[in-house]
Structures are given as C-alpha cells and as structure tokens.
C-alpha atoms as a PDB file:
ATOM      1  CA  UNK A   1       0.000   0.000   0.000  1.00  0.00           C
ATOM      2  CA  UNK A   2       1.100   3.663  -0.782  1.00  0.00           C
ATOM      3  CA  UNK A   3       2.444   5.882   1.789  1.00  0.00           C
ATOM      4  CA  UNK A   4       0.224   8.817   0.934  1.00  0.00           C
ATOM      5  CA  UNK A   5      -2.756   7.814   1.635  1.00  0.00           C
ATOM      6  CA  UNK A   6      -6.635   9.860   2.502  1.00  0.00           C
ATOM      7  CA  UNK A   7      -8.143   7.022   3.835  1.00  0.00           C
ATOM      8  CA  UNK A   8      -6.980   4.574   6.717  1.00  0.00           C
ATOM      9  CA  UNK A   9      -9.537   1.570   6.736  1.00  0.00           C
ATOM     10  CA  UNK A  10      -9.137  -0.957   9.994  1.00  0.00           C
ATOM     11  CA  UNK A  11     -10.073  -4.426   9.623  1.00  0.00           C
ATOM     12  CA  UNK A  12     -10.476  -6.258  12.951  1.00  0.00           C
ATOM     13  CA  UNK A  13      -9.685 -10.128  11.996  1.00  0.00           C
ATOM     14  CA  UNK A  14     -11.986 -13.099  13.686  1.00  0.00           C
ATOM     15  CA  UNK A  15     -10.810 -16.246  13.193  1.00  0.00           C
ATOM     16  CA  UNK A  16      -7.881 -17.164  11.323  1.00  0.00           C
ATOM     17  CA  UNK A  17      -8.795 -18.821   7.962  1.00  0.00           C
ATOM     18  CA  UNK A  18     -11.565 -16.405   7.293  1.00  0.00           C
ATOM     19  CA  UNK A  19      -9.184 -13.287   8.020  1.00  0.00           C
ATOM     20  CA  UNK A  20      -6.934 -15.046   5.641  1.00  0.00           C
ATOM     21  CA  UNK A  21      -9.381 -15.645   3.191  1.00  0.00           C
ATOM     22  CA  UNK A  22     -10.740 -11.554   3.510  1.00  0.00           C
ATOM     23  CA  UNK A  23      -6.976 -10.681   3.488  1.00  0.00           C
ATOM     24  CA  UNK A  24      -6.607 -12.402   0.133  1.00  0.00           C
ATOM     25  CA  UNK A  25      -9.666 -11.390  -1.627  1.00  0.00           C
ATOM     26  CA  UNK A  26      -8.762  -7.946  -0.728  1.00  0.00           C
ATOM     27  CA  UNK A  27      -5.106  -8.084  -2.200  1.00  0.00           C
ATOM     28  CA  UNK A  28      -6.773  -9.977  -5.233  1.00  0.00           C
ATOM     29  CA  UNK A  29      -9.672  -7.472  -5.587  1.00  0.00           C
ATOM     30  CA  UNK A  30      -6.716  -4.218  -6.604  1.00  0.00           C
ATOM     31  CA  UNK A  31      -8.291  -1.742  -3.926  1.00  0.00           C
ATOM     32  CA  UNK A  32      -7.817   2.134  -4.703  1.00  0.00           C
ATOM     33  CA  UNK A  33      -4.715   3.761  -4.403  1.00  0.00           C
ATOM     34  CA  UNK A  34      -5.419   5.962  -1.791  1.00  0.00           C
ATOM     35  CA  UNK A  35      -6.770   3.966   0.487  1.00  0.00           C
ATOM     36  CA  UNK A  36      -4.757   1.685   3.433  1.00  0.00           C
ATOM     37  CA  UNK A  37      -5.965  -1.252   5.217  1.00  0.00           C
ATOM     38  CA  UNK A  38      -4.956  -2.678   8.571  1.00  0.00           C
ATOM     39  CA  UNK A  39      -5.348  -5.859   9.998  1.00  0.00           C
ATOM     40  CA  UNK A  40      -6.061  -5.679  13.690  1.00  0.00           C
ATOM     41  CA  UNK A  41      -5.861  -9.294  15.718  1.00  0.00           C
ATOM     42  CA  UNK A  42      -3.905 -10.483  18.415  1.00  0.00           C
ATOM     43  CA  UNK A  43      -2.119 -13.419  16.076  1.00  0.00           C
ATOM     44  CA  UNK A  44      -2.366 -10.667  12.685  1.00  0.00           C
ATOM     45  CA  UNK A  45       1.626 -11.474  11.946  1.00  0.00           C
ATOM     46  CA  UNK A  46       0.917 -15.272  11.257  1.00  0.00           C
ATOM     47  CA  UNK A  47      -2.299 -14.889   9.699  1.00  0.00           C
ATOM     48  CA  UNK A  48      -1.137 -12.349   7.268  1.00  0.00           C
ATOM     49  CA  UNK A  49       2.423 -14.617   7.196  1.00  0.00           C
ATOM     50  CA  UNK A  50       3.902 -14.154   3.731  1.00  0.00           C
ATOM     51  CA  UNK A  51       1.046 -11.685   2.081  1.00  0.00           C
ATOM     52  CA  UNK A  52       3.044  -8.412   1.074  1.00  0.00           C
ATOM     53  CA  UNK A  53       1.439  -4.970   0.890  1.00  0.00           C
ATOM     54  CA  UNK A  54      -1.237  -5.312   3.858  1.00  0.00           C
ATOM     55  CA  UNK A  55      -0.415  -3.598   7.165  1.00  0.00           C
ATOM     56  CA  UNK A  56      -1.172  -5.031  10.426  1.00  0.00           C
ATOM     57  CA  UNK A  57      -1.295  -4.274  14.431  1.00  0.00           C
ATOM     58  CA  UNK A  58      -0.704  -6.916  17.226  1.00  0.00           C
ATOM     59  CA  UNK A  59      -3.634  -6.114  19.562  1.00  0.00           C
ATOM     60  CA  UNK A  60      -7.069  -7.342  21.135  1.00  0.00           C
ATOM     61  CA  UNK A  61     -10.229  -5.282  20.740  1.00  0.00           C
ATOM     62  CA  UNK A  62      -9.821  -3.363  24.303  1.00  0.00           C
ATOM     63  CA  UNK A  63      -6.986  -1.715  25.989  1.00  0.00           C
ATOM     64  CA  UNK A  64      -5.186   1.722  25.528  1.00  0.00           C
ATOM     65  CA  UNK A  65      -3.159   0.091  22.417  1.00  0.00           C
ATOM     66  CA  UNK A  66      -6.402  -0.128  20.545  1.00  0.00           C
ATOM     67  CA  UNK A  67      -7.968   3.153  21.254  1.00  0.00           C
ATOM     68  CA  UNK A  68      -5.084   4.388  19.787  1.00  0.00           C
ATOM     69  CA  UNK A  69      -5.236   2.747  16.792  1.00  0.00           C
ATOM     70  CA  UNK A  70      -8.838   3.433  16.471  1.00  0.00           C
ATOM     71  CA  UNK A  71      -7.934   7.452  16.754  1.00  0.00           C
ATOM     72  CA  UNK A  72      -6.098   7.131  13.329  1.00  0.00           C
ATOM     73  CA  UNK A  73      -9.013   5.371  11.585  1.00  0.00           C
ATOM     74  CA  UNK A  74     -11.385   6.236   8.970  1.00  0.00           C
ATOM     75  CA  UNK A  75     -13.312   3.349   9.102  1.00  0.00           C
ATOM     76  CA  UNK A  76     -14.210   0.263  10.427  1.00  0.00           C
ATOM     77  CA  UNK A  77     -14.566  -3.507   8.807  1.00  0.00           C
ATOM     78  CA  UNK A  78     -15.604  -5.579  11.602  1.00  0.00           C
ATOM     79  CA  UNK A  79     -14.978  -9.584  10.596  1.00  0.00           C
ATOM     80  CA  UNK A  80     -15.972 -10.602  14.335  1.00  0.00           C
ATOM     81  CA  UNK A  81     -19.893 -11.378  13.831  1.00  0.00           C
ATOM     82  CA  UNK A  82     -21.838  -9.166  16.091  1.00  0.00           C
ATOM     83  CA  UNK A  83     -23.353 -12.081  17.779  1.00  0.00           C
ATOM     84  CA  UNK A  84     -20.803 -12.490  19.756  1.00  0.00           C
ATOM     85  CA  UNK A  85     -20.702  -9.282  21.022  1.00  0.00           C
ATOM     86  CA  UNK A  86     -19.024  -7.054  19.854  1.00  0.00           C
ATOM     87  CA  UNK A  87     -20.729  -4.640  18.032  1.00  0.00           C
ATOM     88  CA  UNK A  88     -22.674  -3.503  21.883  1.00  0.00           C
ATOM     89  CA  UNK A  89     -18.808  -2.902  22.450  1.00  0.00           C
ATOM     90  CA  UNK A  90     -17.041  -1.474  19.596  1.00  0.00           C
ATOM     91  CA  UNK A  91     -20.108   1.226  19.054  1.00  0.00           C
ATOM     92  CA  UNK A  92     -19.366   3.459  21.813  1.00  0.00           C
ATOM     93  CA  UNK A  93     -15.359   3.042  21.238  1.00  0.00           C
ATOM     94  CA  UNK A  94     -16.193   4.322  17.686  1.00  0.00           C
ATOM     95  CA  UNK A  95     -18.103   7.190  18.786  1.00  0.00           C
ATOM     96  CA  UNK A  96     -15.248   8.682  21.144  1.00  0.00           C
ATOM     97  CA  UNK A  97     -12.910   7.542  18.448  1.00  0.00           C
ATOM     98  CA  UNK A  98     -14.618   9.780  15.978  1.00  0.00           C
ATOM     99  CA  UNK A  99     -14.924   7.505  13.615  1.00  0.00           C
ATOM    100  CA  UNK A 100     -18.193   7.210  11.219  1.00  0.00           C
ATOM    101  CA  UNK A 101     -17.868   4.205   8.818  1.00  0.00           C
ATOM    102  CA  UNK A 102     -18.461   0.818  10.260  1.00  0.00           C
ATOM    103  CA  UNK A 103     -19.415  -2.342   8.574  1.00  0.00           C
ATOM    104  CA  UNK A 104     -20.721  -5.492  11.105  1.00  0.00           C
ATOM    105  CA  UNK A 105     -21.550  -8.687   9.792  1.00  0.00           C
ATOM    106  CA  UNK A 106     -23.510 -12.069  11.245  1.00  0.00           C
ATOM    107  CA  UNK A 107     -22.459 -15.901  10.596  1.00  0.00           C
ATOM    108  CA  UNK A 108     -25.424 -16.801  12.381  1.00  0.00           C
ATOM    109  CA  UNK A 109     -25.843 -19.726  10.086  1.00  0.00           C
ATOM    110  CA  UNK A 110     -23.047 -21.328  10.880  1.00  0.00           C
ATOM    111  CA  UNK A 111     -24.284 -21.909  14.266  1.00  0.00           C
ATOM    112  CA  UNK A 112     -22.044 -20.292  16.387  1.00  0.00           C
ATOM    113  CA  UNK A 113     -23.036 -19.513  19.129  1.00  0.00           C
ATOM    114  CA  UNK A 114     -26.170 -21.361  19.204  1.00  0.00           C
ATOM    115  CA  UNK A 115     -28.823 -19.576  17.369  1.00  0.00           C
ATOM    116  CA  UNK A 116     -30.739 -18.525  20.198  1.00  0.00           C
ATOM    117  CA  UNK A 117     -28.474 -16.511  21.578  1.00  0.00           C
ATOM    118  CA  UNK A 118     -27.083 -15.060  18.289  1.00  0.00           C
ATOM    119  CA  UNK A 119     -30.444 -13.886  17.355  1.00  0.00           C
ATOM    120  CA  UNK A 120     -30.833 -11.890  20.728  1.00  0.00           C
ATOM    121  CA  UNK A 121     -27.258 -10.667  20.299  1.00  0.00           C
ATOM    122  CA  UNK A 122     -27.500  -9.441  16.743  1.00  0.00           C
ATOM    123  CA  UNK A 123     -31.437  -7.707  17.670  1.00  0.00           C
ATOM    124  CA  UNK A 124     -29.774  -5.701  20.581  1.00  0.00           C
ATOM    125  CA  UNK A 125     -26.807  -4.998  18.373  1.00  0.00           C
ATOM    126  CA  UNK A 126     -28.758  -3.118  15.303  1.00  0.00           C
ATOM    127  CA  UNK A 127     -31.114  -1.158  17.904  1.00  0.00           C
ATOM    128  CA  UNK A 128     -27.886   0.254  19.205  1.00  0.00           C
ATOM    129  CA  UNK A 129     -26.653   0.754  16.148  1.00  0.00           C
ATOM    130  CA  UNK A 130     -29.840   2.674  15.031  1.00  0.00           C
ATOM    131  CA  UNK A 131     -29.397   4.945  17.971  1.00  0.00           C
ATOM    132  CA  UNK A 132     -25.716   5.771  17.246  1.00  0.00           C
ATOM    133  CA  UNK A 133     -24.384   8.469  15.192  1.00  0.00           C
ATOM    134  CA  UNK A 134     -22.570   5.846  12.472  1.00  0.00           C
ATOM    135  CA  UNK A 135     -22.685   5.027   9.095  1.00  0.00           C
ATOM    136  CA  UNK A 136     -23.391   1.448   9.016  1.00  0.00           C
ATOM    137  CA  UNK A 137     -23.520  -1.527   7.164  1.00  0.00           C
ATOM    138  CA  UNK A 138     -25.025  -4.901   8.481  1.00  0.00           C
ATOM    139  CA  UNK A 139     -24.062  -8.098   6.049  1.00  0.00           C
ATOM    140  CA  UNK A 140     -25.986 -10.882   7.087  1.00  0.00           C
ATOM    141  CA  UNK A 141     -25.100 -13.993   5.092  1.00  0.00           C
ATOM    142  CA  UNK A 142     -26.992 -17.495   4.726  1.00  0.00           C
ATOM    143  CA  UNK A 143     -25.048 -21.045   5.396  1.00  0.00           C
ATOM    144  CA  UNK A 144     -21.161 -19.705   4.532  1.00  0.00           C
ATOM    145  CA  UNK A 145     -19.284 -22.547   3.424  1.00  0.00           C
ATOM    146  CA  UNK A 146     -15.390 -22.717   2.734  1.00  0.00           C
ATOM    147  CA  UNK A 147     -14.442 -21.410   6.266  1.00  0.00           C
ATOM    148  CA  UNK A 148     -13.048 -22.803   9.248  1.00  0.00           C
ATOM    149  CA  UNK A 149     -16.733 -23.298  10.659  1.00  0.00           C
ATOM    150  CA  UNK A 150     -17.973 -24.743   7.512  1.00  0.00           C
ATOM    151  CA  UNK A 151     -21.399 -26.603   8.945  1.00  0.00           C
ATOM    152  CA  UNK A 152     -20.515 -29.022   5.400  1.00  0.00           C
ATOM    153  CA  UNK A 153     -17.080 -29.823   6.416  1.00  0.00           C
ATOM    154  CA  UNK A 154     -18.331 -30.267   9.901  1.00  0.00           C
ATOM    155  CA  UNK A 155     -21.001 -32.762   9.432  1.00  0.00           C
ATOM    156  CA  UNK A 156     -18.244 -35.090   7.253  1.00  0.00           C
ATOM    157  CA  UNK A 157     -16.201 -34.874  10.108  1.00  0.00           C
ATOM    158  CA  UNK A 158     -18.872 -36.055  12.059  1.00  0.00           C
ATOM    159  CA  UNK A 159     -19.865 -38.781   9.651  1.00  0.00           C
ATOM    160  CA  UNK A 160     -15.773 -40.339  10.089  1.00  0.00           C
ATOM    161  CA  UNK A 161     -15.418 -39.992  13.925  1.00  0.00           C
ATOM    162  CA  UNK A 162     -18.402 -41.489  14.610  1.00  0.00           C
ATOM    163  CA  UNK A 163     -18.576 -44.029  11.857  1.00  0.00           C
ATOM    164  CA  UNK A 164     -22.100 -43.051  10.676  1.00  0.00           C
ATOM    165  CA  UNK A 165     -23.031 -45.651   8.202  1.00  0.00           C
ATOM    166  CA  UNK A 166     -26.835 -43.984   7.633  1.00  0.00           C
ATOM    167  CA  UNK A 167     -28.069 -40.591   7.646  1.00  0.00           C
ATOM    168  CA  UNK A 168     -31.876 -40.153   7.626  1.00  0.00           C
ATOM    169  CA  UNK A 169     -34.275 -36.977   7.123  1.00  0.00           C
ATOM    170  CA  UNK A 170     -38.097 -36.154   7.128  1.00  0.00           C
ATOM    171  CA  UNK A 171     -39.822 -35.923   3.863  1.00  0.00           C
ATOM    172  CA  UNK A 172     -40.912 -32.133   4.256  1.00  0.00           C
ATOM    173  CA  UNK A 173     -37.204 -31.075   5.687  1.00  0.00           C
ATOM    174  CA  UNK A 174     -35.960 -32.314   2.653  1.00  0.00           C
ATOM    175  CA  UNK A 175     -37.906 -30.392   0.284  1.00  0.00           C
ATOM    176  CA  UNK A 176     -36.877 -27.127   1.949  1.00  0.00           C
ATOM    177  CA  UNK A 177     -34.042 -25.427   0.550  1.00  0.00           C
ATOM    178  CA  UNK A 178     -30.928 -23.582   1.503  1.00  0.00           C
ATOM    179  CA  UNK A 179     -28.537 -20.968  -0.526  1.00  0.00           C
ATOM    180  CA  UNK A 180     -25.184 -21.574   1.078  1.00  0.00           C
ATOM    181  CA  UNK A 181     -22.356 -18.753   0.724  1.00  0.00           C
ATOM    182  CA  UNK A 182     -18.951 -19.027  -0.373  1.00  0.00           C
ATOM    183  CA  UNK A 183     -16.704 -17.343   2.240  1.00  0.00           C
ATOM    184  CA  UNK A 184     -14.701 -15.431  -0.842  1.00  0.00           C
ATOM    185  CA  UNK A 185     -17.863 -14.670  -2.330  1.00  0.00           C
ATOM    186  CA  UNK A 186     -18.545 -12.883   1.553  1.00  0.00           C
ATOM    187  CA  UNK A 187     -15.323 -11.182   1.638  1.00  0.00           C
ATOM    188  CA  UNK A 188     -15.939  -9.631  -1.934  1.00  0.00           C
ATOM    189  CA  UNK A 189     -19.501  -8.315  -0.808  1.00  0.00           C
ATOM    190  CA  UNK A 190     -17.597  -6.822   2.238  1.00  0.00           C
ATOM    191  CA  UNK A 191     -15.197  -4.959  -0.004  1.00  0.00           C
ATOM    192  CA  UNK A 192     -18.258  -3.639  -2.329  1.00  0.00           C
ATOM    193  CA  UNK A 193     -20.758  -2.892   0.150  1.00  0.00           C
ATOM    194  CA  UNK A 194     -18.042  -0.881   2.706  1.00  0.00           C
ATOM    195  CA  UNK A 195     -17.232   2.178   0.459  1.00  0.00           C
ATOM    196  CA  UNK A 196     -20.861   2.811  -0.965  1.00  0.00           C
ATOM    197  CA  UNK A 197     -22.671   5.381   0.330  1.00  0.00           C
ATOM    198  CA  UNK A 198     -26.111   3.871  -0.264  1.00  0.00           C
ATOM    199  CA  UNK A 199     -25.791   0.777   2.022  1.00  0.00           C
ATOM    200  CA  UNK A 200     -25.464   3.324   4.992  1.00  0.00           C
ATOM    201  CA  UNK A 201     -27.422   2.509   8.062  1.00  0.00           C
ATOM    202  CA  UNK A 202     -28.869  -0.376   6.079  1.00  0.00           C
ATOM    203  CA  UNK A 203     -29.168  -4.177   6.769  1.00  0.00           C
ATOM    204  CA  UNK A 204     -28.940  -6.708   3.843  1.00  0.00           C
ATOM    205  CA  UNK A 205     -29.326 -10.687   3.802  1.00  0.00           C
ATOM    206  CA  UNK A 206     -26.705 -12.249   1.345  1.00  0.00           C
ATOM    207  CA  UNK A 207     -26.693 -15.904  -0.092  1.00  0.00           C
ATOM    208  CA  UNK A 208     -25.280 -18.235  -2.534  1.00  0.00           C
ATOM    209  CA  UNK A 209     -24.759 -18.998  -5.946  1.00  0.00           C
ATOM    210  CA  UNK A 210     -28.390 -20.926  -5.927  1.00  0.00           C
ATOM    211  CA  UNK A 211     -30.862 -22.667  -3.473  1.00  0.00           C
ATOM    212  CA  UNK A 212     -30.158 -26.371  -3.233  1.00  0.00           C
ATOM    213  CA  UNK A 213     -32.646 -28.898  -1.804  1.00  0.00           C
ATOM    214  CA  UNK A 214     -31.780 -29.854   1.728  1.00  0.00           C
ATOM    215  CA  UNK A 215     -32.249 -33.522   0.565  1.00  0.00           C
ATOM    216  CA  UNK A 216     -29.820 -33.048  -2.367  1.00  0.00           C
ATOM    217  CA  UNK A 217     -26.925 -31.148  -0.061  1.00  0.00           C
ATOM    218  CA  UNK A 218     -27.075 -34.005   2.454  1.00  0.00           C
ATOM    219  CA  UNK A 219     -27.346 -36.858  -0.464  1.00  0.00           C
ATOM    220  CA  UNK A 220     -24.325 -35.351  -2.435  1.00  0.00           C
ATOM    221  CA  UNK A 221     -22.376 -35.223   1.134  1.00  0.00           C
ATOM    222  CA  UNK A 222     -23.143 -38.933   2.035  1.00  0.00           C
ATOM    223  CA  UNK A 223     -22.149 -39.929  -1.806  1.00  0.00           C
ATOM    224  CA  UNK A 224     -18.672 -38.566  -1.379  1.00  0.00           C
ATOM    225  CA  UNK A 225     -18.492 -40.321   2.317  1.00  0.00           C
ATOM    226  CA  UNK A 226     -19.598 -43.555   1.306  1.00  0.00           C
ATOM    227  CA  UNK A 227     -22.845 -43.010   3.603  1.00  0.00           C
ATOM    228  CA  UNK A 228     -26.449 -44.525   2.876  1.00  0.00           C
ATOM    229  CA  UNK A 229     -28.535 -41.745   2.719  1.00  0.00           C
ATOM    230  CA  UNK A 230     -32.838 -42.306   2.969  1.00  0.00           C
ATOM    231  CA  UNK A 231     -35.776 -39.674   3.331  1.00  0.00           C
ATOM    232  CA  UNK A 232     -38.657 -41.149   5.703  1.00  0.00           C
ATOM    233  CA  UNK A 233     -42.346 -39.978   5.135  1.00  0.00           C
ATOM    234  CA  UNK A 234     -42.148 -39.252   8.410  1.00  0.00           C
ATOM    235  CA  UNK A 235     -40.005 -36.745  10.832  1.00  0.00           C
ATOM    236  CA  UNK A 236     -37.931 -39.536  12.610  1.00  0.00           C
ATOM    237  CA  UNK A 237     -34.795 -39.618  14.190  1.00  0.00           C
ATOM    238  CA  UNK A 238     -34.041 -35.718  13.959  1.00  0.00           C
ATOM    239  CA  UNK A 239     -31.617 -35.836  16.792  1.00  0.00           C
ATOM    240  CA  UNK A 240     -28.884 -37.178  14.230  1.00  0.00           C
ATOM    241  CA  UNK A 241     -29.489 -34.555  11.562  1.00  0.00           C
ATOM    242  CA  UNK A 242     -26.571 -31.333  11.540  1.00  0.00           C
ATOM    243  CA  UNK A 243     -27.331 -28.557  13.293  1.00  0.00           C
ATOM    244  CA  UNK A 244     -27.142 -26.079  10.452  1.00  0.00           C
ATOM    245  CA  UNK A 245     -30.446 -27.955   8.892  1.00  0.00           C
ATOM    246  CA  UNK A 246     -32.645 -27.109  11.712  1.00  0.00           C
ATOM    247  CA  UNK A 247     -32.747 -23.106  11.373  1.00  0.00           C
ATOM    248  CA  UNK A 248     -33.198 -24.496   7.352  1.00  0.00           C
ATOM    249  CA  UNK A 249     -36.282 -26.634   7.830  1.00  0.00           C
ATOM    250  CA  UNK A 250     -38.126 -23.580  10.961  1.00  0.00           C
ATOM    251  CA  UNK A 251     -37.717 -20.445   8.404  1.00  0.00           C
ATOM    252  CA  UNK A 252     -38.461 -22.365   5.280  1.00  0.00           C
ATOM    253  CA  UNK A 253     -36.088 -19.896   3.120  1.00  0.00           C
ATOM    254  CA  UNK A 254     -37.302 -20.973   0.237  1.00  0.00           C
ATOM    255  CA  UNK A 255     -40.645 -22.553  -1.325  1.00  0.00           C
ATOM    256  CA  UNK A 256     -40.681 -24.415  -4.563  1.00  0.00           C
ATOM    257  CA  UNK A 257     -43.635 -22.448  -5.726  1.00  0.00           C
ATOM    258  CA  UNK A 258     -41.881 -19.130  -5.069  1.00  0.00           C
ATOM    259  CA  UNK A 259     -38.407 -19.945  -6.119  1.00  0.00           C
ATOM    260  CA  UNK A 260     -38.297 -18.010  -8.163  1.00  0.00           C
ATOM    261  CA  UNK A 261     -39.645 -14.683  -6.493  1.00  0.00           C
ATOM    262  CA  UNK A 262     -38.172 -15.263  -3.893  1.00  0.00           C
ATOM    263  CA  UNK A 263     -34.177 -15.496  -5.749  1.00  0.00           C
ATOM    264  CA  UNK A 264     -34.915 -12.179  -6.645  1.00  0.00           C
ATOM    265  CA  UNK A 265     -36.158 -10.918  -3.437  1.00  0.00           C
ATOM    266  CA  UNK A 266     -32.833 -12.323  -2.144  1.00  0.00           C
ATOM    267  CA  UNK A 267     -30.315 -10.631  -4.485  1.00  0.00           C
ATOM    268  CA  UNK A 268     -32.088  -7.780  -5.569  1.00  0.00           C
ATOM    269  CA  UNK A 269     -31.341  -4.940  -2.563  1.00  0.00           C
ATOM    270  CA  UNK A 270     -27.149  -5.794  -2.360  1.00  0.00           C
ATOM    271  CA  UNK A 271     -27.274  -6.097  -5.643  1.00  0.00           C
ATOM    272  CA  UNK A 272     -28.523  -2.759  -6.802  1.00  0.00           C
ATOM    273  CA  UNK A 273     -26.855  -0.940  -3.872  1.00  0.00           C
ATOM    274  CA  UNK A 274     -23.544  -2.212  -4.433  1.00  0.00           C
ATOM    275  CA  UNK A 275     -23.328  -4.778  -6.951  1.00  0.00           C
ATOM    276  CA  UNK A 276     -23.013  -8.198  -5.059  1.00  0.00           C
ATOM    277  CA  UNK A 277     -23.553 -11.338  -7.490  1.00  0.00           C
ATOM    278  CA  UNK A 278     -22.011 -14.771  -5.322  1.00  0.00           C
ATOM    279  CA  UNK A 279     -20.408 -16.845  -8.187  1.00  0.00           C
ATOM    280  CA  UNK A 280     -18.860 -19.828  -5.936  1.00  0.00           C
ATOM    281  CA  UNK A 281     -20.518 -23.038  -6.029  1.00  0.00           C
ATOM    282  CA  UNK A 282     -20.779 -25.848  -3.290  1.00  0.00           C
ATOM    283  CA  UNK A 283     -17.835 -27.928  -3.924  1.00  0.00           C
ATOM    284  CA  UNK A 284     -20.318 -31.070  -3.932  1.00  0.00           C
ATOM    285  CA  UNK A 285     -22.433 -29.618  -7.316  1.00  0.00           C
ATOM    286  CA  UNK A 286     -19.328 -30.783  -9.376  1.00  0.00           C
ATOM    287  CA  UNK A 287     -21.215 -32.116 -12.191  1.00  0.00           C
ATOM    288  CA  UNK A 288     -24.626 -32.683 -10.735  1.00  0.00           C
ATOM    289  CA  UNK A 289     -27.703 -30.415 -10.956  1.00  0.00           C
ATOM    290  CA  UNK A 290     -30.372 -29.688  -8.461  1.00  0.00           C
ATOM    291  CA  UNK A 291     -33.548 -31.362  -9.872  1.00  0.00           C
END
C-alpha cells in the first residue's frame, strides 16, 4: 500500500482462515490507491504470514493500544460477527474515536453460538446501532461454506469420527431449501458494500450462488463419504441430523412455488446498492444439478 494515503480503513480479523481468506480477496480485488488497510488481531503477523502490501497491528479489541489505533481510523470492517458481542462494544469506542464508517456482519448460520443466543445478540446490536451516530452496514449472510466453521465440512467430520453408516431426514425437511455462501464470495460483498454510500445505516441478507434442496446437499455429502442416505415420510430420528439444517427446515427460506420470487427478493437490494452477485458453487455440485 502507498504511503500517501486519505483514507486509513481498519479491519479487525476473527478467526484465522476467514481473516486469511478476507486478506486475500482484498489483495486480489486491486483496492484504490489511496486507500490503506490494517489488519487488527492479536495473532495478525501469522495470519497475514507471507502476504506483502497489507499492514497489520498486534492487539485485542480493548486496551489503551487499541484506542489508539482506532484514533487514526477512517473506518471500520468488523470480521468478528456481532453475535458475539461485539458490536454492543465497539459502538461506543467508535463514537469517542470519531470515527463514522463501520461495517458489522452475522455468521449466524453457521451456528455459532447457538442460534438462540445469536439472534438476541445481533437484535440488541442493530437497535444500538440505530441509535448511534454511524454510518453502518449490516451483512448478514446465509449457510457460509469454505471457512473454518464450515457446517458441510463439519457434518463429514462427524460422519468419520463417529462411523455413521446412515443418515436419515423427514420428507418435508428435505424439500426445503438452503442458498449456502462461499466465504470469498462474503469477503468480496464486504469490499463492495463498505465504500458505498447507499448501504449506509442499512441491513442486507446475502446468499449463494443458488438454493439447493436440503435432501440433495445431504445426499451429495453422504455420496462422497460412502454413507447410505434415505428420506422417511415421516419426521424420525431428527436428533442425528446437523445442526445447520434445523434453522433451514423452521424459516423455510425458500418454497418451490416461489423460487423463483423469492431469488430475486434475495439478491435484488445488495445487488442494486452495491453490486453483489455470489459466483462460488458448493464444492459437492461438481457435475450434478439440483432437480
């Protein structure tokens, strides 16, 4: 990044691989001249290990070392989803800071923490953001896949340590549908949505490249893990299906009557505010098609 700069942008990293992943798409996406980014983490030196031109600062989120970072900001990306927290305790820190541009995101789909508790979180955290004096931006993706809590990755993992041999689901959950995210495809609507004036003080819902049938996610998963895979009439032994399918099958995202409206309805807001279009698609749609 240039030394004479007009805009310093912080990023404050979350977990490793998706501050990697952010880091990268930024680097890759040739961000304007006059801008410069910092990463802000406690581990930023081997997250960012080997990727030239990004700036970074040792630090947590509290403490005098970070209000003094904060005092030579612009801006604000936020990659720690506000459900944990701490949006309710970056908000005032911005304020005194002086700073105006912030942009908060969820992972709420991912199921961490529990969704209960996220939802509360993430309510409490836009009402204080509607009472503050900020520009912001609220991203709040579907299912993100291709991350470190990847709710796909997770359920093979749980498929070889516990020897699963069968995997069964209700009829109805099956037909529902879900439009998992690409976590590069995330980090690019971060990067769009930040510097655009319209998406101030506004909240979005992102998702994937297309809705999938629940029933032909969790088939395509058991065909690559050599697991039998059978849809009951009947909503029978839930207790063994992922966690991620639960929220899928209570807010029925998607109906197959109103696919179509409702793609639209999806995309139509981020993408005529700042131009977001996912183009990643589930590893596991390799040469199949969602029927």
């Amino acid at each position: 990044m240039p030394s004479n700069y007009t805009q310093h942008i912080l990023v404050l990293g979350d977990h490793a691989t998706n501050t990697r992943c952010f880091a990268e798409t930024l680097l890759a996406s040739v961000p304007e001249n006059d801008i410069r980014y910092t990463f802000v983490h406690p581990n930023a030196a081997q997250i960012l290990l080997r990727l030239t031109g990004l700036d970074y600062v040792e630090t947590g989120f509290t403490g005098q070392r970070f209000t003094d970072v904060l005092k030579t900001a612009d801006g604000v990306i936020c990659l720690k989803p506000i459900e944990t927290g701490i949006g309710e305790k970056l908000i005032p820190q911005l304020e005194d800071a002086g700073i105006k541009r912030v942009l908060f995101c969820t992972r709420e789909g991912n199921y961490q923490p529990p969704a209960e508790r996220a939802l509360l979180s993430i309510h409490q955290t836009v009402h204080a953001l509607i009472k503050s004096n900020l520009d912001w931006t609220l991203l709040r993706p579907t299912t993100i896949f291709g991350s470190y809590d990847d709710p796909f990755k997770a359920l093979e993992k749980s498929f070889k340590s516990k020897k699963k041999k069968l995997l069964i689901v209700g009829k109805k959950t099956a037909k529902n549908f879900v439009q998992p995210l690409h976590e590069s495809d995330f980090a690019q609507a971060i990067l769009k949505a930040f510097p655009n004036a319209r998406t101030f003080r506004q909240t979005y819902k992102i998702s994937g490249y297309k809705p999938l049938r629940i029933g032909f996610v969790l088939e395509q998963i058991c065909l690559i893990n050599h697991v039998r895979f059978k849809v009951l009439p009947f909503w029978g032994m839930h207790r063994i299906l992922p966690k991620w399918v639960y929220i899928a099958r209570k807010n029925q995202p998607l109906k197959i009557r109103k696919l179509r409206r409702s793609i639209i309805a999806t995309h139509e807001k981020a993408f005529q505010d700042f131009g977001f279009t996912p183009l990643a698609a589930p590893d596991f749609m390799k040469g199949n098609t969602d029927a």
